[in-house]
N, C-alpha and C. Protein backbone atom coordinates (compact mmCIF):
# COMPACT_ATOMS: atom_id res chain seq x y z
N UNK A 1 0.83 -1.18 0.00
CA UNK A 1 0.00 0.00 0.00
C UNK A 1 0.88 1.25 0.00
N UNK A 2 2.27 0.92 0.51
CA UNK A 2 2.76 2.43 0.75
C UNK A 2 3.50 2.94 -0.51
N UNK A 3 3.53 1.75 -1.57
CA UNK A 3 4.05 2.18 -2.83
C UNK A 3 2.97 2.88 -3.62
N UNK A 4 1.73 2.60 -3.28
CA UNK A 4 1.05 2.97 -4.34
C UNK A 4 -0.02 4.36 -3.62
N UNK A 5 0.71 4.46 -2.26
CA UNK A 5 0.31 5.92 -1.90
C UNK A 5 1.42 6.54 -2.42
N UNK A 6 2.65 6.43 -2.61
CA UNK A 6 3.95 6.91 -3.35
C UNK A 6 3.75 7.36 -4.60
N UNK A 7 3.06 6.36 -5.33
CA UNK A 7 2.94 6.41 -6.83
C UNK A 7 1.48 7.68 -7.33
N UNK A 8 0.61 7.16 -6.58
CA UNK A 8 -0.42 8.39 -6.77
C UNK A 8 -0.01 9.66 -5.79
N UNK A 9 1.18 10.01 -5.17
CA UNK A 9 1.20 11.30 -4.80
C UNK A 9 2.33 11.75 -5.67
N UNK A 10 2.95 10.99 -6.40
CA UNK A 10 4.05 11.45 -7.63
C UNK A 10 3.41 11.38 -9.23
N UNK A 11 2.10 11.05 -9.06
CA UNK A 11 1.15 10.92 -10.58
C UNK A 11 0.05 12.84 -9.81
N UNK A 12 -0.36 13.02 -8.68
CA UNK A 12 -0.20 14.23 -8.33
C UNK A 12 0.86 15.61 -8.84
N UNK A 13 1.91 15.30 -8.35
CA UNK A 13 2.51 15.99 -8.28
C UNK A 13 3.19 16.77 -9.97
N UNK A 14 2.96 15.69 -10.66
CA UNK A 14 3.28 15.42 -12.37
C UNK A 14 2.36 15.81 -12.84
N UNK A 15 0.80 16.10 -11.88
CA UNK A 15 -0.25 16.73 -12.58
C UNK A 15 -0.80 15.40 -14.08
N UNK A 16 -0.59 14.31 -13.63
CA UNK A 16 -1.14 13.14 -14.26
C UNK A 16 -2.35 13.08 -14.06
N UNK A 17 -3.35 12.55 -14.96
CA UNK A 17 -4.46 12.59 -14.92
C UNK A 17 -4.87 10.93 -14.24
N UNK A 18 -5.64 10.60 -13.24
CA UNK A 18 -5.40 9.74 -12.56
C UNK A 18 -6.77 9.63 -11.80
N UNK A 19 -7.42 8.26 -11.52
CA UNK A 19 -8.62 7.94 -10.43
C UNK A 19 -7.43 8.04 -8.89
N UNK A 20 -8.54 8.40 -8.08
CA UNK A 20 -7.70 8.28 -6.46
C UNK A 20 -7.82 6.97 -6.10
N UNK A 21 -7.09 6.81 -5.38
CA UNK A 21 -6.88 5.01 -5.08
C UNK A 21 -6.79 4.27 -6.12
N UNK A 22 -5.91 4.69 -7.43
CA UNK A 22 -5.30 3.89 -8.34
C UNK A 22 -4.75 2.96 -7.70
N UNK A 23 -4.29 1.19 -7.87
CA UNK A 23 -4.10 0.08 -7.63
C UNK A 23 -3.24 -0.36 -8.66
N UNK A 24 -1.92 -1.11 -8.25
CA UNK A 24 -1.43 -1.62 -9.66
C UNK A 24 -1.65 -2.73 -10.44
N UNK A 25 -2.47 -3.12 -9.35
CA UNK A 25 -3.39 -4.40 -10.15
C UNK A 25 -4.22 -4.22 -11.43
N UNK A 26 -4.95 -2.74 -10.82
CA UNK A 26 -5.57 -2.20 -11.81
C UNK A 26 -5.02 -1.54 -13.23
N UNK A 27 -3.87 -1.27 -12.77
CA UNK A 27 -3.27 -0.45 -14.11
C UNK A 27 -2.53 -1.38 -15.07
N UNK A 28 -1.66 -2.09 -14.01
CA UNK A 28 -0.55 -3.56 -15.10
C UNK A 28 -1.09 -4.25 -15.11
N UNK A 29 -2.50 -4.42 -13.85
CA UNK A 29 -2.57 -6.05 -14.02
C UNK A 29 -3.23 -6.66 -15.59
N UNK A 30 -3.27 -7.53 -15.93
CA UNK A 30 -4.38 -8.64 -16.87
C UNK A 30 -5.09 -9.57 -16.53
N UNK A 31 -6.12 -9.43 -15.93
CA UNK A 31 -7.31 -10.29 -15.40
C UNK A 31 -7.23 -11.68 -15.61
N UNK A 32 -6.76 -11.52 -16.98
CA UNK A 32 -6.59 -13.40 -17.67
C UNK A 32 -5.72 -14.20 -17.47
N UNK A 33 -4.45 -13.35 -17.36
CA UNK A 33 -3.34 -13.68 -16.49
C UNK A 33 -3.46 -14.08 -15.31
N UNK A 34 -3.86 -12.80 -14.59
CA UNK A 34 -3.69 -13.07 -13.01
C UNK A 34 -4.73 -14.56 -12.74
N UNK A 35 -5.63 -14.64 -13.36
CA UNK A 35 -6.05 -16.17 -13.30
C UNK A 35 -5.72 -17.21 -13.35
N UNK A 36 -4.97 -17.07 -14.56
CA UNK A 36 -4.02 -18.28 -15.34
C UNK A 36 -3.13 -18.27 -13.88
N UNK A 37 -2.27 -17.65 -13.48
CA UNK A 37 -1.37 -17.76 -11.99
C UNK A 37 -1.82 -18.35 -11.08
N UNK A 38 -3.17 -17.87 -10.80
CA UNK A 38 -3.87 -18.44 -9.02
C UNK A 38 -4.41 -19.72 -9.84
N UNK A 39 -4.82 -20.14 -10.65
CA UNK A 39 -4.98 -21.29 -11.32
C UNK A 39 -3.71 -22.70 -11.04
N UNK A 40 -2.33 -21.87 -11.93
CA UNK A 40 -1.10 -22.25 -11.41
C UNK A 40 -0.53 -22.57 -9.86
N UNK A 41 -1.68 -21.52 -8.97
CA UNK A 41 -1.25 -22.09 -7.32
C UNK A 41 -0.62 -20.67 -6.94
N UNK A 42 -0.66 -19.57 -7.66
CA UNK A 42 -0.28 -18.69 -6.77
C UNK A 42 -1.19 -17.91 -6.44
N UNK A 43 -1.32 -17.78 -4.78
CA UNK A 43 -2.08 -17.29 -3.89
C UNK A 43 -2.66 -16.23 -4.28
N UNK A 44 -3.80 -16.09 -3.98
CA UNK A 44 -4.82 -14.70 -4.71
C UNK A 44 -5.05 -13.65 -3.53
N UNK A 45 -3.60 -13.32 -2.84
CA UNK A 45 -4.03 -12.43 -1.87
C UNK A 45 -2.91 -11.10 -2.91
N UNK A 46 -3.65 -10.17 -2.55
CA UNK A 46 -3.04 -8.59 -3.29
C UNK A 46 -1.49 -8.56 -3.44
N UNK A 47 -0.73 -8.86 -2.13
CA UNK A 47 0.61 -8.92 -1.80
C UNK A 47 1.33 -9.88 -3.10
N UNK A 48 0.64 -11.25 -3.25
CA UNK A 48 0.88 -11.89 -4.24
C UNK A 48 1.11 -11.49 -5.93
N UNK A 49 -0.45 -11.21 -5.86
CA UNK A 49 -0.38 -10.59 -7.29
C UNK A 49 0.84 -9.62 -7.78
N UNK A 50 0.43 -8.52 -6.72
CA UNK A 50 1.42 -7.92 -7.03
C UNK A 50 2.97 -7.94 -7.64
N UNK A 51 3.38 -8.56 -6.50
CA UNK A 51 4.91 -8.93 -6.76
C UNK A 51 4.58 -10.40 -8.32
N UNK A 52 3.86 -10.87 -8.31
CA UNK A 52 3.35 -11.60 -9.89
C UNK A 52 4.10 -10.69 -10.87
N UNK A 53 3.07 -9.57 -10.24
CA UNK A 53 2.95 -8.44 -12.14
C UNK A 53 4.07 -7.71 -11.88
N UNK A 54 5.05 -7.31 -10.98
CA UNK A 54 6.50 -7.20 -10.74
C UNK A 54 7.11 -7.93 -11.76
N UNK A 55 7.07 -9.09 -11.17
CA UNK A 55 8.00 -10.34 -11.67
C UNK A 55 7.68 -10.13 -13.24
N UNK A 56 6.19 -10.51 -13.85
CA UNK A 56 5.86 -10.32 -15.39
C UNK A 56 6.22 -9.41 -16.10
N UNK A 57 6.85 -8.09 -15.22
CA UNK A 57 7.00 -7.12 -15.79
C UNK A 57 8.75 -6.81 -15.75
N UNK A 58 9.07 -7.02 -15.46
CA UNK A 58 10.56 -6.66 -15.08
C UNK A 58 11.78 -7.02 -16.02
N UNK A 59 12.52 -6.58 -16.31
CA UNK A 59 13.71 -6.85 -17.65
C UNK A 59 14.63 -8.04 -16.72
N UNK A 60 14.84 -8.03 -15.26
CA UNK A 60 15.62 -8.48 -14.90
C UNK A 60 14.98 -9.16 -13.78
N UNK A 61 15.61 -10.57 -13.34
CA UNK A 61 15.53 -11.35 -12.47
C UNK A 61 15.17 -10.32 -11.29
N UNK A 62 14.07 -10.19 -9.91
CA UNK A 62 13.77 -9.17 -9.29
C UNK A 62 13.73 -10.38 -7.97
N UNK A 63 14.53 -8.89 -6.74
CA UNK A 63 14.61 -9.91 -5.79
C UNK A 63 13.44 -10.53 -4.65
N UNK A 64 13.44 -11.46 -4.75
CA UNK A 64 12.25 -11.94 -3.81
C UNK A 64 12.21 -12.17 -2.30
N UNK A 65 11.85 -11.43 -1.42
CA UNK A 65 11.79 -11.70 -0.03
C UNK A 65 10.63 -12.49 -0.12
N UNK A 66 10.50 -13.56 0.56
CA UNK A 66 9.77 -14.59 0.90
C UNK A 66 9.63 -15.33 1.79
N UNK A 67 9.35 -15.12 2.84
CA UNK A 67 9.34 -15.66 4.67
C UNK A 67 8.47 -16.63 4.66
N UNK A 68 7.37 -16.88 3.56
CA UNK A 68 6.36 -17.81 3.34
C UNK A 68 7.12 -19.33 2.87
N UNK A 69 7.68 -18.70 1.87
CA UNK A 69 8.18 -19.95 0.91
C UNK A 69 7.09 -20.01 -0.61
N UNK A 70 6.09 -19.11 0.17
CA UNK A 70 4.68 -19.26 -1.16
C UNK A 70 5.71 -19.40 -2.72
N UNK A 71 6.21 -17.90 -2.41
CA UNK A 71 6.63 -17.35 -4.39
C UNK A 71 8.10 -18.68 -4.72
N UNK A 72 8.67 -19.33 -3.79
CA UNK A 72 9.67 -19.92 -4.19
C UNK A 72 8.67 -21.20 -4.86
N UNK A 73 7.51 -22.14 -3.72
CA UNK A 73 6.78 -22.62 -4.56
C UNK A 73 6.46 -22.76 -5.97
N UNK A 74 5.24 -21.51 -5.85
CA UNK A 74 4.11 -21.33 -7.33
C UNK A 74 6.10 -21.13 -8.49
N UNK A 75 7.42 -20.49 -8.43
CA UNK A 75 8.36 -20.65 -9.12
C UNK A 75 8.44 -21.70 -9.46
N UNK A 76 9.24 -22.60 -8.95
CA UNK A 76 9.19 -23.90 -9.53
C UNK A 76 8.15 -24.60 -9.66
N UNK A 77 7.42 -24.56 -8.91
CA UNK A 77 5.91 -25.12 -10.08
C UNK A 77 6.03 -24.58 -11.20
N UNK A 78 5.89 -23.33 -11.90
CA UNK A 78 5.94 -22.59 -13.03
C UNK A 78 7.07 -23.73 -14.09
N UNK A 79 8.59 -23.33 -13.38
CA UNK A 79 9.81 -23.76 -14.07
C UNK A 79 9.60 -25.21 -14.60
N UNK A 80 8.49 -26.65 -13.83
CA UNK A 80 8.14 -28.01 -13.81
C UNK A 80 7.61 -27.81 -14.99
N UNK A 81 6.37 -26.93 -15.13
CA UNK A 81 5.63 -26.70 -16.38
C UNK A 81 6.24 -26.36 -17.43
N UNK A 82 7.43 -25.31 -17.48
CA UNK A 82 7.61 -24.77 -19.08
C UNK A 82 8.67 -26.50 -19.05
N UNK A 83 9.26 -26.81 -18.19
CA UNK A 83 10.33 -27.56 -18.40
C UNK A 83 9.77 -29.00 -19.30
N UNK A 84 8.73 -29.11 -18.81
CA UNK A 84 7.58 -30.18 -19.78
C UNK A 84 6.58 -30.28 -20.59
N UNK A 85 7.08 -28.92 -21.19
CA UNK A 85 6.16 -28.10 -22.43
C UNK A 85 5.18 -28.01 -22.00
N UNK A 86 4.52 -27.96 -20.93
CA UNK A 86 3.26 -27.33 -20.85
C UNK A 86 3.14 -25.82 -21.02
């Protein structure tokens, strides 16, 4: 939450044209995607997604804090799948 009070008080400040309580789910996310994922096993809580559409989005390997173990999971689940052409 505190990034995306960050992000709409610097889309403010830029005089961006913008809804209040913009979400980045809402802006990067893809509905069809984010399905296809929690489908895949990754958890459908906000925190999740998020760092998802991070990860989908990013040029470079992005680092993952993970105290759960969740995102190391739904990863190699992912890596099992492309690794067996699914």
């Amino acid at each position: 939450v505190h990034l995306e009070q960050m992000w709409e008080k610097r889309l403010s400040e830029e005089q961006l044209a913008h809804h209040p309580g913009v979400r980045m789910k809402d802006v990067l996310g893809q509905p069809v995607k984010i399905q296809q994922w929690v489908v895949q096993g990754l958890p459908n809580d906000i925190l999740s997604v998020e760092n998802a559409i991070i990860m989908d989005t990013s040029r470079r390997w992005p680092l993952l804090i993970d105290p759960q173990r969740q995102a190391n999971k739904y990863i190699k689940n992912m890596g099992g799948k492309i690794e067996s052409g699914m």
